[in-house]
Protein backbone atom coordinates (compact mmCIF):
# COMPACT_ATOMS: atom_id res chain seq x y z
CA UNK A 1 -36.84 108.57 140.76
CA UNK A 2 -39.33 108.07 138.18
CA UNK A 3 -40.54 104.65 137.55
CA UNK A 4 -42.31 104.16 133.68
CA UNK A 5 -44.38 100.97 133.68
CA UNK A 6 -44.56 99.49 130.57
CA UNK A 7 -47.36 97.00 129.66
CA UNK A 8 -48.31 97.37 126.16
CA UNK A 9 -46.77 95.69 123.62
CA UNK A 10 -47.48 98.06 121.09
CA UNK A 11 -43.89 98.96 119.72
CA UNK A 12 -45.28 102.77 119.32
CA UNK A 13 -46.08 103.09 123.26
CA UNK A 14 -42.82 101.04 123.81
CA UNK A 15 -40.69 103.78 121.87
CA UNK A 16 -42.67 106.92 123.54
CA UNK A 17 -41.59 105.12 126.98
CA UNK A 18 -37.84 105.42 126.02
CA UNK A 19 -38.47 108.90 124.98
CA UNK A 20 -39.68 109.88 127.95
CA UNK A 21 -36.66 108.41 129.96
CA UNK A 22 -34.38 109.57 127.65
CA UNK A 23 -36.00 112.90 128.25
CA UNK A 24 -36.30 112.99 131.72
CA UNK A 25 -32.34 111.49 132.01
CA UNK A 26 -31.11 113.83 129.72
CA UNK A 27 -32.01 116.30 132.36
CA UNK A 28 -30.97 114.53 135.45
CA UNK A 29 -33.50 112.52 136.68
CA UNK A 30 -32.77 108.99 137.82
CA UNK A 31 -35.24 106.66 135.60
CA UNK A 32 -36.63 102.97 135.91
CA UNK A 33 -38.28 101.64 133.07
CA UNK A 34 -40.07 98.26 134.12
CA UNK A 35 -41.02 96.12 131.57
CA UNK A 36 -44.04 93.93 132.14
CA UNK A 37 -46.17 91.39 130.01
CA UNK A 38 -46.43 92.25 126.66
CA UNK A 39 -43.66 94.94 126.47
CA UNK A 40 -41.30 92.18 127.17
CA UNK A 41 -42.83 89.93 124.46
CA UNK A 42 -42.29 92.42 122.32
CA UNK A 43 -38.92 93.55 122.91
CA UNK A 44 -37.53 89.89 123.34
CA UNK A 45 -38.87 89.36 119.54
CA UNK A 46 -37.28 92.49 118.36
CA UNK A 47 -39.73 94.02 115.76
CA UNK A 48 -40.85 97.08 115.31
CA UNK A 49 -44.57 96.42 114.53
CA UNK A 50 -47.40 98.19 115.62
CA UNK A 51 -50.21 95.96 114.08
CA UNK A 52 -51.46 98.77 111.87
CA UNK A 53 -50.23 99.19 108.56
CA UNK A 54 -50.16 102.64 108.40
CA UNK A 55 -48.85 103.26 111.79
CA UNK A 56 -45.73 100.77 110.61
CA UNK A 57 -45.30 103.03 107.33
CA UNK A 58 -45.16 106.19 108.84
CA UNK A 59 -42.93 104.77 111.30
CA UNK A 60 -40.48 102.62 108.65
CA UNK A 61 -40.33 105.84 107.02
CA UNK A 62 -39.57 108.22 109.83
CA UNK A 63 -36.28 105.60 110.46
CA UNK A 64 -35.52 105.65 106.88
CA UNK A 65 -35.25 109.06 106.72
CA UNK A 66 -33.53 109.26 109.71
CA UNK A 67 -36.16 111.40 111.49
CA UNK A 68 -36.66 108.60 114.30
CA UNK A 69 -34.03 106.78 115.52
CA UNK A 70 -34.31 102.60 116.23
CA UNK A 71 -35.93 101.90 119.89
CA UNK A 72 -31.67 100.65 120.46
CA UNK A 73 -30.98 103.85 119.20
CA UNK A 74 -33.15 105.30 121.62
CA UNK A 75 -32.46 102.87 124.59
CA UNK A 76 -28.36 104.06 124.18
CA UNK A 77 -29.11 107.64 124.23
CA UNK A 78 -31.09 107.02 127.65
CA UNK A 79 -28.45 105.48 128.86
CA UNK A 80 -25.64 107.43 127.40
CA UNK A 81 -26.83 110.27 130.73
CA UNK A 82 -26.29 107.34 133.36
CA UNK A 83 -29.89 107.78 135.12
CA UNK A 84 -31.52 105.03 132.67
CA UNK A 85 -32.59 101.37 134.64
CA UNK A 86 -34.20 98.75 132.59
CA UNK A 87 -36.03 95.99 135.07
CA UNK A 88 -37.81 92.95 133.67
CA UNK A 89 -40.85 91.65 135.45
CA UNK A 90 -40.34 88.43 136.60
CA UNK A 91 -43.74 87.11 137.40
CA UNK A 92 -44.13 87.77 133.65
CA UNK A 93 -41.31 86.57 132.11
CA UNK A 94 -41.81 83.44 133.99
CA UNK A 95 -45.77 83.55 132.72
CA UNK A 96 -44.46 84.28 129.03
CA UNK A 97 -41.71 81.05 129.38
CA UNK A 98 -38.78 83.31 128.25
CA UNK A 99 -35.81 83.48 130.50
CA UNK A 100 -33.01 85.95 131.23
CA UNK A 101 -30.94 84.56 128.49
CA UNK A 102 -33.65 85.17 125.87
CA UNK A 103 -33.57 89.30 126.97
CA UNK A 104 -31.62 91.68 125.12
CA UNK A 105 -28.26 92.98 126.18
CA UNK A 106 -29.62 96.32 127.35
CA UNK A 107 -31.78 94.79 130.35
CA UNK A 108 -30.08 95.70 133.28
CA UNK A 109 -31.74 93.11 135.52
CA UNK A 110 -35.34 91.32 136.46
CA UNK A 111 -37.27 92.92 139.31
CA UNK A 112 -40.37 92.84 140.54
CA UNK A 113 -43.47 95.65 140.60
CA UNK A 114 -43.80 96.23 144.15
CA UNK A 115 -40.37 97.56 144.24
CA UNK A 116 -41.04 99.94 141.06
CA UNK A 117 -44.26 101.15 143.33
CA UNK A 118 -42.11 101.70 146.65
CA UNK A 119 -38.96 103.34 144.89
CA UNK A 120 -41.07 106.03 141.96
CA UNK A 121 -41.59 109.27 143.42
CA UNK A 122 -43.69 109.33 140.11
CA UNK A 123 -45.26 106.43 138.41
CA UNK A 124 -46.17 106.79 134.67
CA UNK A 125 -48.26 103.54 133.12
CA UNK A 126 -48.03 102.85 129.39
């Protein structure tokens, strides 16, 4: 299995991480995608800002033009192959004060990191 850690908030590294899974699903590898910190931040206030202007025109336009697809977009396709996991963190979403009601409908549950470490026969940090 391969386990992507997620800890930026940065919606840009966020997508890549679903691209990657998608990827690696699409050609039958199992994936867990463990969201941490500020990914979770992020993804439980839904916006698809970088914090650079530029960086959030390129991307509004690449959606617009239908050249990139939403990160939902992107999190269905994933999970479209069956091999797709999301986990939560749940030291951090306890840190952060959200709960599981506050995630979006496409967590599959909240985990914790030292099972991400034991389970990834390949570990990939964003």
């Amino acid at each position: 299995m391969i386990s992507i850690i997620v800890h930026s908030g940065e919606w840009d590294r966020i997508y890549h991480a679903f691209s990657i899974a998608s990827t690696y699903s699409a050609l039958g590898e199992k994936v867990s995608i463990f969201l941490t910190y500020w990914a979770i931040d992020t993804v439980v206030r839904d916006t698809a800002e970088t914090g650079d202007e530029r960086k959030d025109g390129i991307i509004k336009k690449a959606m617009d033009s239908g050249k990139m697809k939403s990160l939902k977009e992107m999190i269905e396709l994933g999970k479209q192959f069956g091999n797709v996991e999301i986990i939560v963190c749940s030291g951090s979403l306890d840190i952060l004060g959200y709960n599981e009601n506050d995630l979006p409908e496409w967590v599959d549950r909240v985990g914790g990191l030292a099972e991400q470490l034991m389970t990834g026969e390949k570990v990939i940090f964003i």
